[in-house]
PDB file of N, CA and C in Angstrom:
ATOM      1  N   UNK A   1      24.659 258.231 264.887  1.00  0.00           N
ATOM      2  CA  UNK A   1      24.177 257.221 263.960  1.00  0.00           C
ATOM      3  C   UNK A   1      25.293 256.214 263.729  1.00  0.00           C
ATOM      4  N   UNK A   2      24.620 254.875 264.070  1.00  0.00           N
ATOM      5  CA  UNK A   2      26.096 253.980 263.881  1.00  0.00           C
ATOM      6  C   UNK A   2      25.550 253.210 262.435  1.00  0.00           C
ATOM      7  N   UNK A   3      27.186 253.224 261.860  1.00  0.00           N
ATOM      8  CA  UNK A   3      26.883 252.585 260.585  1.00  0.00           C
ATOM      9  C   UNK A   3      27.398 250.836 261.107  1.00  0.00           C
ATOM     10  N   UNK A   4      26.477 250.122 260.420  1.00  0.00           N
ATOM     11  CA  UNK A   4      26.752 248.671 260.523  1.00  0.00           C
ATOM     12  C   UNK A   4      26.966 248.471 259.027  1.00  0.00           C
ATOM     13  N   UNK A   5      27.582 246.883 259.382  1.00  0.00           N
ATOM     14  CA  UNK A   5      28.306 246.032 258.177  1.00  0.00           C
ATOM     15  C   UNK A   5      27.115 246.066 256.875  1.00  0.00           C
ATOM     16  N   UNK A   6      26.030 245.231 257.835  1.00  0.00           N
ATOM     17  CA  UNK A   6      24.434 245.555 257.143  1.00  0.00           C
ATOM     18  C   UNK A   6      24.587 246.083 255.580  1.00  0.00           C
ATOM     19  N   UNK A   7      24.348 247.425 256.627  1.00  0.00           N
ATOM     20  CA  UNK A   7      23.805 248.643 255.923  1.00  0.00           C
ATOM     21  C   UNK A   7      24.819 249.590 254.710  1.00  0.00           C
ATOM     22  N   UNK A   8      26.269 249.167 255.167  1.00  0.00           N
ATOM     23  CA  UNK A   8      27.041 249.203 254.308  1.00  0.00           C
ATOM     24  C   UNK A   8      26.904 248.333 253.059  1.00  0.00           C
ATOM     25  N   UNK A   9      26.546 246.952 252.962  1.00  0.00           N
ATOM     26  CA  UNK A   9      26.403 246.250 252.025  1.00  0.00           C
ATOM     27  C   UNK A   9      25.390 246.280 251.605  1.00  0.00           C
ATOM     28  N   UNK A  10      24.199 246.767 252.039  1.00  0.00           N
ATOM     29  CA  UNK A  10      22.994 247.666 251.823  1.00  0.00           C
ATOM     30  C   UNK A  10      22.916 248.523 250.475  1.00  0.00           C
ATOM     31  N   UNK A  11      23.924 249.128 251.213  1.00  0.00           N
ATOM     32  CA  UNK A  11      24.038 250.135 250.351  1.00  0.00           C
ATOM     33  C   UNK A  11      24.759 250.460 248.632  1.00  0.00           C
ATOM     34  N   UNK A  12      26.024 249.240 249.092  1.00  0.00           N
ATOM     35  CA  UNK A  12      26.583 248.640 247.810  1.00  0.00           C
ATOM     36  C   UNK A  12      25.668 248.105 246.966  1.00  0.00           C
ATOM     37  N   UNK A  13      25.244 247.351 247.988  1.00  0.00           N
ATOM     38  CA  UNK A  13      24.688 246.407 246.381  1.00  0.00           C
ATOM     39  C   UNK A  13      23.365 247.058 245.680  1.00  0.00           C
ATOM     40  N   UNK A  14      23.038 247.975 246.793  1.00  0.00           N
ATOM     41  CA  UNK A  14      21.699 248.947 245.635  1.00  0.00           C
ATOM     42  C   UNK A  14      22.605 249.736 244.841  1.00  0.00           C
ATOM     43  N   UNK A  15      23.764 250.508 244.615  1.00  0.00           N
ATOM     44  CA  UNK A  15      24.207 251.212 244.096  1.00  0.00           C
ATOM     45  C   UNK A  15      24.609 250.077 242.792  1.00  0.00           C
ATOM     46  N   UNK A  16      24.923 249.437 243.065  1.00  0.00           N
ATOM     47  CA  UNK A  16      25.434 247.921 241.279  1.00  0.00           C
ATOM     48  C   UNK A  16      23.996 247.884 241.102  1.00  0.00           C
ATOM     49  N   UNK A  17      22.966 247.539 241.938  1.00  0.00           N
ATOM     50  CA  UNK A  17      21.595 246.981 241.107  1.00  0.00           C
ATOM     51  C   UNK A  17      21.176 248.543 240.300  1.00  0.00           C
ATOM     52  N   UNK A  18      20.932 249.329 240.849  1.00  0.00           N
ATOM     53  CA  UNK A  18      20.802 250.978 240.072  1.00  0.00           C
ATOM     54  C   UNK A  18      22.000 250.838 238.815  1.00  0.00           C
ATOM     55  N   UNK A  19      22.879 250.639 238.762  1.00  0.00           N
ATOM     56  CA  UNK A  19      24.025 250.963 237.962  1.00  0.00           C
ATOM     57  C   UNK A  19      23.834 250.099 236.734  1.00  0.00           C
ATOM     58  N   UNK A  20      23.606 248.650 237.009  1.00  0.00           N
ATOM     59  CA  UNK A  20      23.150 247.686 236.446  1.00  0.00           C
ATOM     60  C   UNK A  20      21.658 247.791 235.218  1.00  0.00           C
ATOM     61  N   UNK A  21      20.787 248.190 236.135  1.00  0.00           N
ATOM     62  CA  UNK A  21      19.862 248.888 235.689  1.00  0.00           C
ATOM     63  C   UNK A  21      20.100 249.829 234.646  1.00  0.00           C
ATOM     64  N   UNK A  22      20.586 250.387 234.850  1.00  0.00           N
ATOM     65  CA  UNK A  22      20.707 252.052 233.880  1.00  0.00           C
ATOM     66  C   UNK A  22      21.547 251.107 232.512  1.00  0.00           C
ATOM     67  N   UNK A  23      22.569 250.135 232.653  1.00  0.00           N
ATOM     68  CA  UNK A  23      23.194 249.980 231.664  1.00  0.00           C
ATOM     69  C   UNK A  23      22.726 248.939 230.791  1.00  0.00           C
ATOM     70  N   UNK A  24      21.412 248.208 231.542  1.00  0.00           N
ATOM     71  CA  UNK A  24      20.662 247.482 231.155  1.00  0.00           C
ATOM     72  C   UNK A  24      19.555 248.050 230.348  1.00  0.00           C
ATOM     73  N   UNK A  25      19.046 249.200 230.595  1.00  0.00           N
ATOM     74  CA  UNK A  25      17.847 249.855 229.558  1.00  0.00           C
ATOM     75  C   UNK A  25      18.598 250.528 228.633  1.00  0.00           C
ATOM     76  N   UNK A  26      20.054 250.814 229.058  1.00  0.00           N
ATOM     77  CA  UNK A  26      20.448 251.730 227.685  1.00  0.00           C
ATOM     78  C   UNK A  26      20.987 250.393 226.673  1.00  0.00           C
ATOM     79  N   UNK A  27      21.414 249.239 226.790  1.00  0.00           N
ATOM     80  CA  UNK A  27      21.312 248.330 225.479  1.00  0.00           C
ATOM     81  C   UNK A  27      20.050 248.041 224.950  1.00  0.00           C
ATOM     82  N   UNK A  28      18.967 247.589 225.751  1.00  0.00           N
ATOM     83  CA  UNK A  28      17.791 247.585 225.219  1.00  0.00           C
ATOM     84  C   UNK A  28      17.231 249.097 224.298  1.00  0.00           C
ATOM     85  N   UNK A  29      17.615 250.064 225.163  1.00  0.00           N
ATOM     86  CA  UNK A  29      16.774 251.165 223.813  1.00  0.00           C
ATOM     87  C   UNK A  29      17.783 251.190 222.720  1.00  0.00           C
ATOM     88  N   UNK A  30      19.088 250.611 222.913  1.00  0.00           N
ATOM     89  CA  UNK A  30      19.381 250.430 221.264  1.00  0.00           C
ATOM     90  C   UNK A  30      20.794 251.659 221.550  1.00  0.00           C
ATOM     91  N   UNK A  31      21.117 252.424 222.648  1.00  0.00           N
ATOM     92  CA  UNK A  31      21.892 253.480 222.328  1.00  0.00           C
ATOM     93  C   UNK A  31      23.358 253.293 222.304  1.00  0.00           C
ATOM     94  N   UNK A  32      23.626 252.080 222.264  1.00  0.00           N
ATOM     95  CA  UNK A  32      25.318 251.754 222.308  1.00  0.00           C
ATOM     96  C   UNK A  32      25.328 251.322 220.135  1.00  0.00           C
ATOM     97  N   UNK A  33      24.704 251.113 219.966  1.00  0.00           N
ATOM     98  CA  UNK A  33      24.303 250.586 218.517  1.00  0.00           C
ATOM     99  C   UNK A  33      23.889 251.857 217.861  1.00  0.00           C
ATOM    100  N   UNK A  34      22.996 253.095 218.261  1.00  0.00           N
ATOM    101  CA  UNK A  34      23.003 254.248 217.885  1.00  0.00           C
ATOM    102  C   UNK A  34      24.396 254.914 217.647  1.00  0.00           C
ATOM    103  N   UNK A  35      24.683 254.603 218.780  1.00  0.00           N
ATOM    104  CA  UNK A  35      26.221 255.551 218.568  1.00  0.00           C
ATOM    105  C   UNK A  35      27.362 254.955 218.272  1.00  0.00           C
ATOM    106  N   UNK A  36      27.529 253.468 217.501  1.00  0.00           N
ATOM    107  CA  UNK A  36      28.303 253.025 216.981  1.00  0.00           C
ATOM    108  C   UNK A  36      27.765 253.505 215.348  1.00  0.00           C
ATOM    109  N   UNK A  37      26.796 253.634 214.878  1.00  0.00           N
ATOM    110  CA  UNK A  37      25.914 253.988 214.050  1.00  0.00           C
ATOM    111  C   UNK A  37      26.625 254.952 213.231  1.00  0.00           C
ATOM    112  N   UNK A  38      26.246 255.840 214.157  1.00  0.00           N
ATOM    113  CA  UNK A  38      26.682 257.277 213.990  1.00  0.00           C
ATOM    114  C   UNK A  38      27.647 257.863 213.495  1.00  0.00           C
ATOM    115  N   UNK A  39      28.712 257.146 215.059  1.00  0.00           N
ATOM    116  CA  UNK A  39      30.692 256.912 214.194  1.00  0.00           C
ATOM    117  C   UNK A  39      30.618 256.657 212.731  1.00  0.00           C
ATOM    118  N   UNK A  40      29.622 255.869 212.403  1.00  0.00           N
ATOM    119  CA  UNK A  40      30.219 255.098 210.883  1.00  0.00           C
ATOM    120  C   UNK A  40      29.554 255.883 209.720  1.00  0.00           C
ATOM    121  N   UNK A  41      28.611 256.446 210.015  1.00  0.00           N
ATOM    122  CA  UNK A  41      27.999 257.444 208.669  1.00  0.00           C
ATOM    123  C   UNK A  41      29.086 258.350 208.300  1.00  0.00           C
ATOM    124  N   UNK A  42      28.935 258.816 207.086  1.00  0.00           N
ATOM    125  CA  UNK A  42      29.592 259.841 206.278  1.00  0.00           C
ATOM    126  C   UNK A  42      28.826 260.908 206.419  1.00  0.00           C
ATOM    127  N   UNK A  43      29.526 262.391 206.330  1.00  0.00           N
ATOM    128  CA  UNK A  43      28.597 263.550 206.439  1.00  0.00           C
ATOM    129  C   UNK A  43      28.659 263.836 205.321  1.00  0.00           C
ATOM    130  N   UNK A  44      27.373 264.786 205.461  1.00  0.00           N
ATOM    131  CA  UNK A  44      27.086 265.074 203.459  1.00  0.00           C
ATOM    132  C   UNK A  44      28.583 265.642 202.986  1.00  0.00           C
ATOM    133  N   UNK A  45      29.175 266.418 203.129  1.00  0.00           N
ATOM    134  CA  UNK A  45      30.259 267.059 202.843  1.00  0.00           C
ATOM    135  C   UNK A  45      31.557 265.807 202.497  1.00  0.00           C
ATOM    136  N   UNK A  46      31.358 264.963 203.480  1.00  0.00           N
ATOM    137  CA  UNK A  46      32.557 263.566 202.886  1.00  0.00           C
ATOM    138  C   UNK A  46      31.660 262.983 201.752  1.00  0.00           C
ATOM    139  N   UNK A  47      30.266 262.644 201.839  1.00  0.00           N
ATOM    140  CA  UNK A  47      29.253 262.057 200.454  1.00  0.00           C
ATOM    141  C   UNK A  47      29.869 262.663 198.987  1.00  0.00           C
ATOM    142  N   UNK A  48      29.820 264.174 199.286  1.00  0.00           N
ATOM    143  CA  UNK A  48      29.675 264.951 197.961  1.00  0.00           C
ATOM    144  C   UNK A  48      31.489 264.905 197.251  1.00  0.00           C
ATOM    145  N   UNK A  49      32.389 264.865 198.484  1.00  0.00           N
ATOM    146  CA  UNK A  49      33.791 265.011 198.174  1.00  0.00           C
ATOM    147  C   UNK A  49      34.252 263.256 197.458  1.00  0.00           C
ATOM    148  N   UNK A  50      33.458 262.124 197.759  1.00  0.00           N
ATOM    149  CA  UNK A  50      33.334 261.265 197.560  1.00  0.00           C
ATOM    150  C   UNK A  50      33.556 260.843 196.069  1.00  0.00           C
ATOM    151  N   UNK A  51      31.861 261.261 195.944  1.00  0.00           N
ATOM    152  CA  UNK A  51      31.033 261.340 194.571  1.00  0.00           C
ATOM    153  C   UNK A  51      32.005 262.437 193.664  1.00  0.00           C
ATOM    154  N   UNK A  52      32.492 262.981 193.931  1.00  0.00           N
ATOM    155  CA  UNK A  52      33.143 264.126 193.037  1.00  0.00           C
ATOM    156  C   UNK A  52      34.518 263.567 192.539  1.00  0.00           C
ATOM    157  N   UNK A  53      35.439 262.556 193.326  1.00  0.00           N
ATOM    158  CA  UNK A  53      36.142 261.727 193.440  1.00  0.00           C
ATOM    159  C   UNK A  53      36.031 260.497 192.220  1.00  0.00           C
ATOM    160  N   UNK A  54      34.815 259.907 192.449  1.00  0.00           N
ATOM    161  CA  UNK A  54      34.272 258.754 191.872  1.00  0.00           C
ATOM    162  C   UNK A  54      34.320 259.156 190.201  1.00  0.00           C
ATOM    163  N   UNK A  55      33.260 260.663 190.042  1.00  0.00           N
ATOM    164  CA  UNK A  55      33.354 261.182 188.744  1.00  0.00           C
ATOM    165  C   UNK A  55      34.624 261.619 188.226  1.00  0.00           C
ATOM    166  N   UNK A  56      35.400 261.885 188.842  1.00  0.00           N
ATOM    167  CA  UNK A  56      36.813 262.382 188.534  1.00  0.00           C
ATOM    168  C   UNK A  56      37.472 261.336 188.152  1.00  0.00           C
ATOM    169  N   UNK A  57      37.573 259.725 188.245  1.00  0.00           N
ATOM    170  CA  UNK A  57      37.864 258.450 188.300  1.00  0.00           C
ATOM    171  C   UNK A  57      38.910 258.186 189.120  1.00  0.00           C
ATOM    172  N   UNK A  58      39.548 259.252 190.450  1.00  0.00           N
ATOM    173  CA  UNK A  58      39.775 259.237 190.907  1.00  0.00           C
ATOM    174  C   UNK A  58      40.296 257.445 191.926  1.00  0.00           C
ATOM    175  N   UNK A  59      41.466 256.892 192.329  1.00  0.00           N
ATOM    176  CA  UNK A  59      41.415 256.196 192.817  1.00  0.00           C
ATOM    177  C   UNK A  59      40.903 256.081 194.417  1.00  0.00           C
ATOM    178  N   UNK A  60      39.541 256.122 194.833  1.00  0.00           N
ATOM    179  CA  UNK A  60      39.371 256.021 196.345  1.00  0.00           C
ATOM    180  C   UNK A  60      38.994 254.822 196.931  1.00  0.00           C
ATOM    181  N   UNK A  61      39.253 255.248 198.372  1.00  0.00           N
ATOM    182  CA  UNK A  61      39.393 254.173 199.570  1.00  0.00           C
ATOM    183  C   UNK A  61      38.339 255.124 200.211  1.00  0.00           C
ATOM    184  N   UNK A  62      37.388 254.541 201.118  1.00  0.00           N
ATOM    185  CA  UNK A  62      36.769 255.058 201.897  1.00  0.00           C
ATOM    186  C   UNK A  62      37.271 255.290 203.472  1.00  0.00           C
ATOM    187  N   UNK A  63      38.707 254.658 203.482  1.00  0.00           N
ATOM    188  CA  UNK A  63      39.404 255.652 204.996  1.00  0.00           C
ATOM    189  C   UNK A  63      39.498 257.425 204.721  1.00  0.00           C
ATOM    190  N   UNK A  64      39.831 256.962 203.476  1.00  0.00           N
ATOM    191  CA  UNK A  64      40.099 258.590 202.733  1.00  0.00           C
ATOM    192  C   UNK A  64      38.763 259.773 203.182  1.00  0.00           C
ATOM    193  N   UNK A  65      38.269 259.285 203.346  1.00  0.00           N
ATOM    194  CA  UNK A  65      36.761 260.007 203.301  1.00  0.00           C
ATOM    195  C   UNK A  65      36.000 259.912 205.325  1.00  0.00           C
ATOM    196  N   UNK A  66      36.216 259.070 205.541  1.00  0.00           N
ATOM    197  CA  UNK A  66      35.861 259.094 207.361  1.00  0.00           C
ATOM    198  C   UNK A  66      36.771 260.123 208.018  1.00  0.00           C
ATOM    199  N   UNK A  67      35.888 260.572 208.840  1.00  0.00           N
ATOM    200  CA  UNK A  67      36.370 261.761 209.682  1.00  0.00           C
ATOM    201  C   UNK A  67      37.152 261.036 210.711  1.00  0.00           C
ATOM    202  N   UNK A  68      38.576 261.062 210.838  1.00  0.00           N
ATOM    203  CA  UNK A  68      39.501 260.051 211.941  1.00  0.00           C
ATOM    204  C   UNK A  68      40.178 261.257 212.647  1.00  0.00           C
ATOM    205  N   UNK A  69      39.289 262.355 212.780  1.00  0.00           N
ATOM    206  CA  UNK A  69      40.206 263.390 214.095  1.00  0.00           C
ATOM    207  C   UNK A  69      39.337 262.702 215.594  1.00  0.00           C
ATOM    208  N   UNK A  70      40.272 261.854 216.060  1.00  0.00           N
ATOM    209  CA  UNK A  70      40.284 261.656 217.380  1.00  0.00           C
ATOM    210  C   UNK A  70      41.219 262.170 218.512  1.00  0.00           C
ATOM    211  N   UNK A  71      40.639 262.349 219.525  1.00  0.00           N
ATOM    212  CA  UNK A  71      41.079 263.229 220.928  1.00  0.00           C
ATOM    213  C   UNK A  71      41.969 262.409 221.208  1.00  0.00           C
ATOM    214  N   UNK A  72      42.978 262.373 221.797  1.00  0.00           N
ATOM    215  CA  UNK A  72      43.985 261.492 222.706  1.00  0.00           C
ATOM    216  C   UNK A  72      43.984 262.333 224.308  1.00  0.00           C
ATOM    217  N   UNK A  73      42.839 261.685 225.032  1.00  0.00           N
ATOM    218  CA  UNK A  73      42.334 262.163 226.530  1.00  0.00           C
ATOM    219  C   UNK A  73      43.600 261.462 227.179  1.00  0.00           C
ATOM    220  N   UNK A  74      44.355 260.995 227.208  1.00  0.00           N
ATOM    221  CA  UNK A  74      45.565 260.178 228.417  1.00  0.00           C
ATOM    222  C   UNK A  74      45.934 261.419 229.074  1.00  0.00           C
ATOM    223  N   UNK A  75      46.548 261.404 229.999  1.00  0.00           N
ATOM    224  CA  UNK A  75      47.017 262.189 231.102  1.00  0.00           C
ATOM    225  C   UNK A  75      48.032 261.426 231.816  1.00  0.00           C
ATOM    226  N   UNK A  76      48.548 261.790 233.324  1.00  0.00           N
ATOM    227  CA  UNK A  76      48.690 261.129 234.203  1.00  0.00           C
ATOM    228  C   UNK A  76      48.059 260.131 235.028  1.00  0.00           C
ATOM    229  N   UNK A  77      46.991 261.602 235.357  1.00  0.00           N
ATOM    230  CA  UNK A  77      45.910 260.845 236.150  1.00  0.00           C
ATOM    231  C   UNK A  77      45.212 259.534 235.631  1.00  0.00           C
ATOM    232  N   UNK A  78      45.070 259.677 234.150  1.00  0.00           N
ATOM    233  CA  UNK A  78      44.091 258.545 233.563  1.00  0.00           C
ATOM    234  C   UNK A  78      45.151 257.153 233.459  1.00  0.00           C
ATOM    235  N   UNK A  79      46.170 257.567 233.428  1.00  0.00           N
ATOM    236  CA  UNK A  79      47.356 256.083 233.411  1.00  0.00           C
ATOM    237  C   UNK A  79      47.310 255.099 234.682  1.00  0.00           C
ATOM    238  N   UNK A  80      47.482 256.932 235.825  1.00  0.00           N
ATOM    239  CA  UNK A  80      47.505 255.825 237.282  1.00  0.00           C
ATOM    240  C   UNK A  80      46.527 255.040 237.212  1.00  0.00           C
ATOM    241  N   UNK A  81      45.270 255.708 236.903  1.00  0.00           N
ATOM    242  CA  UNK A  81      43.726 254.730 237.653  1.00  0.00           C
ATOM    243  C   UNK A  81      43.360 253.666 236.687  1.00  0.00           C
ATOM    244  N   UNK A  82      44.549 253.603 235.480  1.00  0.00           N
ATOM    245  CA  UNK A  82      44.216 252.400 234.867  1.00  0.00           C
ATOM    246  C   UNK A  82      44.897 251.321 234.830  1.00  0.00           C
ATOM    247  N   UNK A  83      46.281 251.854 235.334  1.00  0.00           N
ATOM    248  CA  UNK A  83      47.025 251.156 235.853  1.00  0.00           C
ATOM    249  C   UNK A  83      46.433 250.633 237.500  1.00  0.00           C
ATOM    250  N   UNK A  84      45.902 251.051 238.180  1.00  0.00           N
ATOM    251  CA  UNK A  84      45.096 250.757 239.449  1.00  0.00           C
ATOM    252  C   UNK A  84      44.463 249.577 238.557  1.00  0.00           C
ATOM    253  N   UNK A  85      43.229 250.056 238.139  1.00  0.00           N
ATOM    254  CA  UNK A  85      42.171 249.346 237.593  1.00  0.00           C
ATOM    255  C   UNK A  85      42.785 247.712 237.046  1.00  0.00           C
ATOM    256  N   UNK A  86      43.841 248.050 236.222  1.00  0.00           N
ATOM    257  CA  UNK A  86      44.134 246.615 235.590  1.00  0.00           C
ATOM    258  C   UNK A  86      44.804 246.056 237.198  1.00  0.00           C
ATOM    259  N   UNK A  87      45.405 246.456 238.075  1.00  0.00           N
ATOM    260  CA  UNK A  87      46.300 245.721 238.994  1.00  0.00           C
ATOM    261  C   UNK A  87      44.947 244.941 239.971  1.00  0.00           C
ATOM    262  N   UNK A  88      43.471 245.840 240.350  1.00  0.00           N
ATOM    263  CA  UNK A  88      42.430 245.047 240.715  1.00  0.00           C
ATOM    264  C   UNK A  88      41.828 244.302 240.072  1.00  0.00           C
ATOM    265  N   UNK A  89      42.005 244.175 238.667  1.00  0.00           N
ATOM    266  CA  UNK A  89      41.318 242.994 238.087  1.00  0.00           C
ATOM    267  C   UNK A  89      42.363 241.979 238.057  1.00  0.00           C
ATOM    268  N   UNK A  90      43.486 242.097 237.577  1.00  0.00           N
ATOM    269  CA  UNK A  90      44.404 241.104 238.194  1.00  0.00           C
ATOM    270  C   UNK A  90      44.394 240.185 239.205  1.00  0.00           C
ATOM    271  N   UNK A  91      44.042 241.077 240.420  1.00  0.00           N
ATOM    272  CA  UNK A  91      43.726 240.358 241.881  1.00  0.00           C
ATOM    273  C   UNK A  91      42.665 239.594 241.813  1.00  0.00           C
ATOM    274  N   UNK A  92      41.365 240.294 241.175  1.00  0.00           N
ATOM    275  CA  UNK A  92      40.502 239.911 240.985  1.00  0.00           C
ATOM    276  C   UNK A  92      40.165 238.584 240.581  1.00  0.00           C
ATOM    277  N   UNK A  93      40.530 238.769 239.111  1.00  0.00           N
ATOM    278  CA  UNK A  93      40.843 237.280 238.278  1.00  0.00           C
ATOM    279  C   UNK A  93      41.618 236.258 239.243  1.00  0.00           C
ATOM    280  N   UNK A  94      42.944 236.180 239.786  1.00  0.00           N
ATOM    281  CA  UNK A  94      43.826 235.947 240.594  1.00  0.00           C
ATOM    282  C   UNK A  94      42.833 234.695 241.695  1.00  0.00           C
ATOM    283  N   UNK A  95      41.876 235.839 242.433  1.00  0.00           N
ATOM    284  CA  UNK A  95      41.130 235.302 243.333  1.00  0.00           C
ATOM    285  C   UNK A  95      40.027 234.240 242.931  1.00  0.00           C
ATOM    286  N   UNK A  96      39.146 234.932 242.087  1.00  0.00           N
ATOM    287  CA  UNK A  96      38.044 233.923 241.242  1.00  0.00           C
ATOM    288  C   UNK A  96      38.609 232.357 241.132  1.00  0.00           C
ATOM    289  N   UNK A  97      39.928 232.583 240.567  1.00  0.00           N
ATOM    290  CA  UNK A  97      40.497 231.372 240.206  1.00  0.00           C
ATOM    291  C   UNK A  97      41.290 230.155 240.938  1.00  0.00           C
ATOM    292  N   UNK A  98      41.481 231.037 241.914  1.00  0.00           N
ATOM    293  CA  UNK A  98      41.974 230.288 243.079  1.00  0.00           C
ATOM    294  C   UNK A  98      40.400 229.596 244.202  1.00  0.00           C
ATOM    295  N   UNK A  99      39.639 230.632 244.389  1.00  0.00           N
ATOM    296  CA  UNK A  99      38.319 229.998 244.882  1.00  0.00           C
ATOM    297  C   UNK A  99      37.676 228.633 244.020  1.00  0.00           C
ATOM    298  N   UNK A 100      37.431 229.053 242.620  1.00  0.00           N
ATOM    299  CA  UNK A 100      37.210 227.950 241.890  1.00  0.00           C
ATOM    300  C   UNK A 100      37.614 226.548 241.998  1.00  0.00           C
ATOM    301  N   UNK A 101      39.350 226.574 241.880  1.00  0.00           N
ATOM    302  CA  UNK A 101      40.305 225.888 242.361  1.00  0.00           C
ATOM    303  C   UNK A 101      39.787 224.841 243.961  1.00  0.00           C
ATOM    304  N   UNK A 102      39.930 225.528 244.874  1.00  0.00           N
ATOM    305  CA  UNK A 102      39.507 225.020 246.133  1.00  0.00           C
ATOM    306  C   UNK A 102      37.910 224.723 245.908  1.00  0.00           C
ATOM    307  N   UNK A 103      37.456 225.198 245.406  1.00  0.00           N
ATOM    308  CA  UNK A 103      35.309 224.374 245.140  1.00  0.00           C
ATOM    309  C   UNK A 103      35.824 223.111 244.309  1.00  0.00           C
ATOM    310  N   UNK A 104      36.876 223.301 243.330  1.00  0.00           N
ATOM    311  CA  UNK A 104      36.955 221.630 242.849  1.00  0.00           C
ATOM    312  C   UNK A 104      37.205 221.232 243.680  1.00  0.00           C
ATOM    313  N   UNK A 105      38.447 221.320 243.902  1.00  0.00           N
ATOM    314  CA  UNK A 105      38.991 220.024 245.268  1.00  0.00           C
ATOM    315  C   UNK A 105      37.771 219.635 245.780  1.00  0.00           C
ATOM    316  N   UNK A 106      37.220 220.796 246.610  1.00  0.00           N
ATOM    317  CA  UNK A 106      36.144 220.002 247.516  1.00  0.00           C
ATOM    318  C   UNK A 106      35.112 219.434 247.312  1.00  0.00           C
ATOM    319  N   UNK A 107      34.815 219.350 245.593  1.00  0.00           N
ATOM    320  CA  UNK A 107      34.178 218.437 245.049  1.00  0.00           C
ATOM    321  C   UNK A 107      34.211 217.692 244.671  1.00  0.00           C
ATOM    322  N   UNK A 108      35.730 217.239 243.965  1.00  0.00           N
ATOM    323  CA  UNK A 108      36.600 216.046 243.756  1.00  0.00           C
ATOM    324  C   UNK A 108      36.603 215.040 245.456  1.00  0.00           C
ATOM    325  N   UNK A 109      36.903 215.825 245.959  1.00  0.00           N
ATOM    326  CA  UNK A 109      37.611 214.964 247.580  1.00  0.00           C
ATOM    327  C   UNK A 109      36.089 214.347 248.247  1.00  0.00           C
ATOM    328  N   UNK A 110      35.150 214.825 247.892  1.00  0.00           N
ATOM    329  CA  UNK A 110      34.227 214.506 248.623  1.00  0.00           C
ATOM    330  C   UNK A 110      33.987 212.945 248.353  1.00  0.00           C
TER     331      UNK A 110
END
């Protein structure tokens, strides 16, 4: 089976239109806004420690009361590939801007 250029780019660009897709119905059903949502509610247990606070005349801040135990996922691995990641958008950007660049000219010069 021979693979052609084609079918390689075939294949890319259904994999972004699928990808695209998926990240396109999940803003529409609302689930990036659900789960910013979510982050921000208080659980009954911070409500009641709150309110108990409030009656006490207690001076509160409501950082005092949000649950802020967050994971710190970094690694190695996650540095290299983001360090990768920023060095291809670099290029990236880099390129866009230089193409742009040369479409003026050749719209200026014309």
């Amino acid at each position: 089976m021979k693979i052609t250029k084609s079918g390689v780019t075939r294949v890319v660009v259904l994999i972004f239109l699928f990808l695209f897709l998926i990240l396109y119905f999940m803003q529409l059903s609302g689930y990036n806004e659900y789960s910013q949502n979510r982050k921000n509610m208080l659980t009954e247990r911070e409500i009641k420690e709150f309110e108990a606070d409030v009656e006490a005349g207690k001076d509160v801040s409501m950082n005092d009361y949000l649950n802020q135990r967050k994971k710190d996922y970094r690694n190695i691995f996650s540095d290299a590939v983001l360090g990768i990641s920023s060095g291809i958008s670099n290029l990236f950007n880099q390129a866009m801007d230089s193409l742009f660049d040369m479409l003026g000219e050749a719209v200026t010069s014309s």
